[in-house]
PDB file of N, CA and C in Angstrom:
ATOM      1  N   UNK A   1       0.844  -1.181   0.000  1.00  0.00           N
ATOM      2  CA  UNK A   1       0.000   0.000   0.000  1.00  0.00           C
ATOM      3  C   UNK A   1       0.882   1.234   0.000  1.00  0.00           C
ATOM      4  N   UNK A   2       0.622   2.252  -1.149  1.00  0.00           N
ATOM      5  CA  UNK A   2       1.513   3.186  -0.931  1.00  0.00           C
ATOM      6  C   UNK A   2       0.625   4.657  -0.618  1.00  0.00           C
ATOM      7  N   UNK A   3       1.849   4.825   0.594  1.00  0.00           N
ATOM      8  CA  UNK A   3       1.025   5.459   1.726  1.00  0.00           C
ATOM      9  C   UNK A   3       0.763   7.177   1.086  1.00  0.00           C
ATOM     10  N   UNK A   4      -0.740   7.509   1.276  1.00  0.00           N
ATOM     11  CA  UNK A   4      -1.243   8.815   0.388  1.00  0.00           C
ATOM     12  C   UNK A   4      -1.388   9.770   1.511  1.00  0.00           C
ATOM     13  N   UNK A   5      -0.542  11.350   1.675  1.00  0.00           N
ATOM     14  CA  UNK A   5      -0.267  12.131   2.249  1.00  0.00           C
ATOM     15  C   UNK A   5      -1.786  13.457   1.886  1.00  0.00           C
ATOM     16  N   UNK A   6      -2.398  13.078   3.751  1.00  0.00           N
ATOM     17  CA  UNK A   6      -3.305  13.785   3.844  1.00  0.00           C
ATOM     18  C   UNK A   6      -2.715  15.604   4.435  1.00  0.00           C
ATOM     19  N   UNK A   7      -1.293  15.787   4.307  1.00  0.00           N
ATOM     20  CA  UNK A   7      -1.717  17.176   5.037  1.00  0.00           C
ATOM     21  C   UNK A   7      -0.214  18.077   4.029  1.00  0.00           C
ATOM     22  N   UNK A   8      -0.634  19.466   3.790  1.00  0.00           N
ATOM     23  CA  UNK A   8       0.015  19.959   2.933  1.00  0.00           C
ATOM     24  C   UNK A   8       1.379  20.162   2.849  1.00  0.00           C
ATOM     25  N   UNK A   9       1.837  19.752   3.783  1.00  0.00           N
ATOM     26  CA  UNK A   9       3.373  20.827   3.925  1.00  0.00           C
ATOM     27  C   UNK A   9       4.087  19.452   5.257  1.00  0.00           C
ATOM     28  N   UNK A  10       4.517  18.232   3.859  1.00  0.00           N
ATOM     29  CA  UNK A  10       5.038  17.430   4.751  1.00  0.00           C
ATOM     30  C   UNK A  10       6.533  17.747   5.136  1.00  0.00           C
ATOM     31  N   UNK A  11       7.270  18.292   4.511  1.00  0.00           N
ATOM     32  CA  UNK A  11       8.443  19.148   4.905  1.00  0.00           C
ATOM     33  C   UNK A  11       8.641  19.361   6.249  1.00  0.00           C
ATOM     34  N   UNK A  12       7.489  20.527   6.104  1.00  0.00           N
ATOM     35  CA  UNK A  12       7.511  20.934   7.796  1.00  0.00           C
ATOM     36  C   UNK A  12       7.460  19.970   8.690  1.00  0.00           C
ATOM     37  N   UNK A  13       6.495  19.182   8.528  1.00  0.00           N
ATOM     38  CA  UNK A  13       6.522  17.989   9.662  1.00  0.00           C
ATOM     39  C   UNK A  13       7.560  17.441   9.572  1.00  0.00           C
ATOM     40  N   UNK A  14       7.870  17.017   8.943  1.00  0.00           N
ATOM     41  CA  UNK A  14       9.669  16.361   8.878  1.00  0.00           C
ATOM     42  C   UNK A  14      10.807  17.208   9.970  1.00  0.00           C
ATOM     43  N   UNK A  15      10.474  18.234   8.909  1.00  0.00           N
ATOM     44  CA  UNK A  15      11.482  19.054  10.375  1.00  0.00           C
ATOM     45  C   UNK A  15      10.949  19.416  11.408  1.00  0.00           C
ATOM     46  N   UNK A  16      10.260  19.426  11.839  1.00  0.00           N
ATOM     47  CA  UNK A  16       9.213  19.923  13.338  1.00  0.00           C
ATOM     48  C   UNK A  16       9.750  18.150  13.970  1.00  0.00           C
ATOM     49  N   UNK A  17       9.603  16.879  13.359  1.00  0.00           N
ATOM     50  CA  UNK A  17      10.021  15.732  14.129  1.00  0.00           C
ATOM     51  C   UNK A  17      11.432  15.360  14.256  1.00  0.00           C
ATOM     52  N   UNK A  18      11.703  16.369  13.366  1.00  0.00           N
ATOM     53  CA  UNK A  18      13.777  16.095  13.506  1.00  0.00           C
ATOM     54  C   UNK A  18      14.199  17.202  14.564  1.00  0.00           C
ATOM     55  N   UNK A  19      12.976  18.055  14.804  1.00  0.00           N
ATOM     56  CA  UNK A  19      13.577  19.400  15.948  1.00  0.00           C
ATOM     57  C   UNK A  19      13.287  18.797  17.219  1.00  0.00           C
ATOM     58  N   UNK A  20      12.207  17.750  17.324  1.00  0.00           N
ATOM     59  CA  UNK A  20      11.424  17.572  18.680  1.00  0.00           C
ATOM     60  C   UNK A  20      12.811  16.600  19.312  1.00  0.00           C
ATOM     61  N   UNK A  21      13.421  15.268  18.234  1.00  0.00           N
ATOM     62  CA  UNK A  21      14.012  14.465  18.716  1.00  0.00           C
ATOM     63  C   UNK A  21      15.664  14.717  18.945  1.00  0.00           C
ATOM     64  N   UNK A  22      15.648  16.188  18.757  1.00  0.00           N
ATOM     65  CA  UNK A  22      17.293  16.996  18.280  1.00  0.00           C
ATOM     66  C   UNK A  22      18.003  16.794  20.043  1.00  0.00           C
ATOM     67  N   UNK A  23      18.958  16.197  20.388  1.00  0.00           N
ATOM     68  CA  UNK A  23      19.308  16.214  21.568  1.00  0.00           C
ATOM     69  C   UNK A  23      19.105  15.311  22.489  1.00  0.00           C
ATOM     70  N   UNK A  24      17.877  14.774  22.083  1.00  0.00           N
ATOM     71  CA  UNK A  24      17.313  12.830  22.814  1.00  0.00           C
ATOM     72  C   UNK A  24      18.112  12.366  22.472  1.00  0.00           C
ATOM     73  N   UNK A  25      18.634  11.151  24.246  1.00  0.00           N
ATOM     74  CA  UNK A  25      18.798  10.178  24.012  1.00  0.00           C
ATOM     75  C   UNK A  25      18.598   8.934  23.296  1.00  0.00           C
ATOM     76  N   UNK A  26      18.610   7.983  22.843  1.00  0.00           N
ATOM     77  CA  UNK A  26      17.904   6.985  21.977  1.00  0.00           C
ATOM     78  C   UNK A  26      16.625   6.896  23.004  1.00  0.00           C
ATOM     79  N   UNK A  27      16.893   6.103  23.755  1.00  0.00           N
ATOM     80  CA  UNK A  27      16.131   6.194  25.560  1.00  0.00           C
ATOM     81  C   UNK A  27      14.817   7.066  25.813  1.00  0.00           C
ATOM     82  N   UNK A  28      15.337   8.154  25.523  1.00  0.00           N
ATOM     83  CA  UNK A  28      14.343   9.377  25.324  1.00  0.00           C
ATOM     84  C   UNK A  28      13.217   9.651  24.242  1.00  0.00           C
ATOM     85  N   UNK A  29      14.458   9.395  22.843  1.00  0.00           N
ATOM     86  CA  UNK A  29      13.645   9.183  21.665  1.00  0.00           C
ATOM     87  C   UNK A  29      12.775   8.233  21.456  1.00  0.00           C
ATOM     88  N   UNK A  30      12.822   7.155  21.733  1.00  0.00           N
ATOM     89  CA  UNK A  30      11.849   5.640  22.437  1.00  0.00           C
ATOM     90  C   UNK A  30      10.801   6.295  22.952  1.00  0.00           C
ATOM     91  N   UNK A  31      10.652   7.123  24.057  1.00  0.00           N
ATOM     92  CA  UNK A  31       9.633   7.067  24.621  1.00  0.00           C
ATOM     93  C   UNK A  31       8.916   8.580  24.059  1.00  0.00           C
ATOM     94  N   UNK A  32       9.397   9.286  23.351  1.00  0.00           N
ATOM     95  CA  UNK A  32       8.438  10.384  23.054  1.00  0.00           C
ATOM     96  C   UNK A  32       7.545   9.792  21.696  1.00  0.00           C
ATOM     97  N   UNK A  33       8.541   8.721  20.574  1.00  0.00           N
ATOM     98  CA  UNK A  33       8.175   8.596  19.848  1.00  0.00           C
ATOM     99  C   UNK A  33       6.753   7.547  20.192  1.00  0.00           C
ATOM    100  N   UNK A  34       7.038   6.552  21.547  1.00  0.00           N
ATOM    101  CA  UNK A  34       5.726   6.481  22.307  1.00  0.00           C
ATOM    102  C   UNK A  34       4.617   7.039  21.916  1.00  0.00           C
ATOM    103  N   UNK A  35       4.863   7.998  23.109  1.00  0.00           N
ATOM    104  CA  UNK A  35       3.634   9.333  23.024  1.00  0.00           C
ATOM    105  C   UNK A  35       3.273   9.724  22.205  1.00  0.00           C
ATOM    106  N   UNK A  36       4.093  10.372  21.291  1.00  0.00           N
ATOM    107  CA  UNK A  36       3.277  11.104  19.835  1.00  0.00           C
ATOM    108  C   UNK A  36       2.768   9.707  19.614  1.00  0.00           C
ATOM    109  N   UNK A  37       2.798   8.381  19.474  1.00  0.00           N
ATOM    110  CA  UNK A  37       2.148   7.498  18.539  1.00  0.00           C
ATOM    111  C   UNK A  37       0.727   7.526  19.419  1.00  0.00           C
ATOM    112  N   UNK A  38       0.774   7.496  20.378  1.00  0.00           N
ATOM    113  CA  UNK A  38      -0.526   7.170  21.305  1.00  0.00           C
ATOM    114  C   UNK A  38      -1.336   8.453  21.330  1.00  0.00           C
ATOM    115  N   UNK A  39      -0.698   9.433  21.069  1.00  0.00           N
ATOM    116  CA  UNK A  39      -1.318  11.198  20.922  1.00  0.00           C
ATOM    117  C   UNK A  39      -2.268  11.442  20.204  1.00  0.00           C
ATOM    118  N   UNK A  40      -1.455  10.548  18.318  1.00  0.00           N
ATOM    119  CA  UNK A  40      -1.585  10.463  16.942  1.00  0.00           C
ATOM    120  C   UNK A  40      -3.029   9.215  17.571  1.00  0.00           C
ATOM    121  N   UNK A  41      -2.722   8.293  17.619  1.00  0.00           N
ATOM    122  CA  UNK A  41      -3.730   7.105  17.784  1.00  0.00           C
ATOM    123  C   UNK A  41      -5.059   7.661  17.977  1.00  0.00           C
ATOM    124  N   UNK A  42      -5.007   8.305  19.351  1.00  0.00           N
ATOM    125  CA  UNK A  42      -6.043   9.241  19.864  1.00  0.00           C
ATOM    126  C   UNK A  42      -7.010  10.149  19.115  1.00  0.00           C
ATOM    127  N   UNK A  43      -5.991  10.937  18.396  1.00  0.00           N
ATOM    128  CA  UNK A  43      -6.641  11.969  17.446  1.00  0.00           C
ATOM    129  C   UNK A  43      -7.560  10.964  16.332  1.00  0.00           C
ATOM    130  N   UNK A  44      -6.773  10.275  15.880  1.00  0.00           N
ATOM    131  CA  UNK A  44      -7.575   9.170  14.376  1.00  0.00           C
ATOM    132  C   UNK A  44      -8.720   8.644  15.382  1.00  0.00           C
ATOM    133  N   UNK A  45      -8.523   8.007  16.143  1.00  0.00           N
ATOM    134  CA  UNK A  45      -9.446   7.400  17.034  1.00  0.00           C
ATOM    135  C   UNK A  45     -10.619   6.142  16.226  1.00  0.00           C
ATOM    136  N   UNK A  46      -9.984   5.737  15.043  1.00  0.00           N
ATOM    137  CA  UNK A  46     -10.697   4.809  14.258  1.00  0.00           C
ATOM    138  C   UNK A  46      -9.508   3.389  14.106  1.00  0.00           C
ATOM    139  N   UNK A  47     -10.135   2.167  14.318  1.00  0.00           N
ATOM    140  CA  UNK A  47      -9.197   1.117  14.730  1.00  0.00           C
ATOM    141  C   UNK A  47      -9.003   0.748  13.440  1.00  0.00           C
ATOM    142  N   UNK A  48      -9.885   0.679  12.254  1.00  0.00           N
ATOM    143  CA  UNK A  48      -9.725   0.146  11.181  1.00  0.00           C
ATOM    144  C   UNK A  48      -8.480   1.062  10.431  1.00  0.00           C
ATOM    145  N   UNK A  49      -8.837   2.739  10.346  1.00  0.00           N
ATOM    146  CA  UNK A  49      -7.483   2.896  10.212  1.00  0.00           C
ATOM    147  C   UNK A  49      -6.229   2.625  10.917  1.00  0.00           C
ATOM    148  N   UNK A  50      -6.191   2.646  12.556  1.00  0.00           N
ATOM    149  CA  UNK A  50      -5.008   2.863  13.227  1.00  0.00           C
ATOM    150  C   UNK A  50      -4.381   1.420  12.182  1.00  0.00           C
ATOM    151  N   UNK A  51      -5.324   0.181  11.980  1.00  0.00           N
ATOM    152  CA  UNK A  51      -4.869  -0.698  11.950  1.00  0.00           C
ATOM    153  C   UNK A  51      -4.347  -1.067  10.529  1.00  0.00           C
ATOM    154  N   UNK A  52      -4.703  -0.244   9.535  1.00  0.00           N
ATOM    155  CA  UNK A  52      -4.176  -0.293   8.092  1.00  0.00           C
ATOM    156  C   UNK A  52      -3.037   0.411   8.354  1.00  0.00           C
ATOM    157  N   UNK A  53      -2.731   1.569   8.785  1.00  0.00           N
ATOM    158  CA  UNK A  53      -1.189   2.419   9.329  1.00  0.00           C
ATOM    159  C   UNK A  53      -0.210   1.135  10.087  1.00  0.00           C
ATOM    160  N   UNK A  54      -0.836   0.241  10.988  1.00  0.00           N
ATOM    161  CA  UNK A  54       0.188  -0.737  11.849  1.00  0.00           C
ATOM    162  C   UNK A  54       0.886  -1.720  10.688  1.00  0.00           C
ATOM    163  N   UNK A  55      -0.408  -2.126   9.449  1.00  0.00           N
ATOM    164  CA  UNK A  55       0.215  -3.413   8.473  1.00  0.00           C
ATOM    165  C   UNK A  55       0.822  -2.592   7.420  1.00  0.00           C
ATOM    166  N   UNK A  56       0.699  -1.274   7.324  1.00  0.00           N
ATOM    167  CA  UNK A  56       1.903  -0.269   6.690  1.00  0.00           C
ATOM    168  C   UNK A  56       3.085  -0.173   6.743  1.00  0.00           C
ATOM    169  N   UNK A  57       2.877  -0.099   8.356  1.00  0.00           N
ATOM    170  CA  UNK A  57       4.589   0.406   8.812  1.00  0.00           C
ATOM    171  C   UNK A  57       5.391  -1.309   8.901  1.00  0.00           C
ATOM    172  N   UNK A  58       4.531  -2.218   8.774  1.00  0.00           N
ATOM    173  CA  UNK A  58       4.752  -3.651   8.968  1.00  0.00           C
ATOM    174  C   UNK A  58       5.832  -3.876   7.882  1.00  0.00           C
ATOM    175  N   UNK A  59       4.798  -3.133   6.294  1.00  0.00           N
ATOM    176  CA  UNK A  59       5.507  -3.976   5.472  1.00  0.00           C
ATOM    177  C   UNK A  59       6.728  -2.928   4.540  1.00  0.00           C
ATOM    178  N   UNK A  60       6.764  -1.637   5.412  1.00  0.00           N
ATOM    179  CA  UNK A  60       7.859  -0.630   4.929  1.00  0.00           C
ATOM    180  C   UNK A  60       9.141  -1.332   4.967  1.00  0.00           C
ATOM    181  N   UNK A  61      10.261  -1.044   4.115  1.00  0.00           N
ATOM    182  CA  UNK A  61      11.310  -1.902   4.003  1.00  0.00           C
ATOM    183  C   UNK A  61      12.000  -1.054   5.180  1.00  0.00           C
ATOM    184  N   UNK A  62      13.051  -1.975   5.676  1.00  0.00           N
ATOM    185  CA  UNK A  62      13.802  -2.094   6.841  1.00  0.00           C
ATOM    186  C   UNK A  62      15.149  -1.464   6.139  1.00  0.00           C
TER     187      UNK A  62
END
């Protein structure tokens, strides 16, 4: 499934998530990247998507 970008200005988000994790530990980075996922989860709040995003990131190459 190739993944279709709902919001305009993915750039920014890119760098807004390379500014948040700038200075984390791995340790650190682990657990915020946590939170934003459970933040993100929250906001969608639909299982059928959360759960097409989980067999997404499943089958993204390594």
């Amino acid at each position: 499934m190739k993944p279709h970008l709902n919001f305009q200005d993915a750039d920014a988000f890119y760098e807004q998530l390379l500014d948040a994790h700038e200075g984390l530990s791995r340790e650190d980075a682990e657990l915020f990247n946590a939170r934003l996922i459970l933040l993100l989860a929250n906001q969608i709040g639909d299982a059928g998507v959360l759960k097409a995003c989980i067999d997404a990131a499943a089958q993204a190459p390594r």
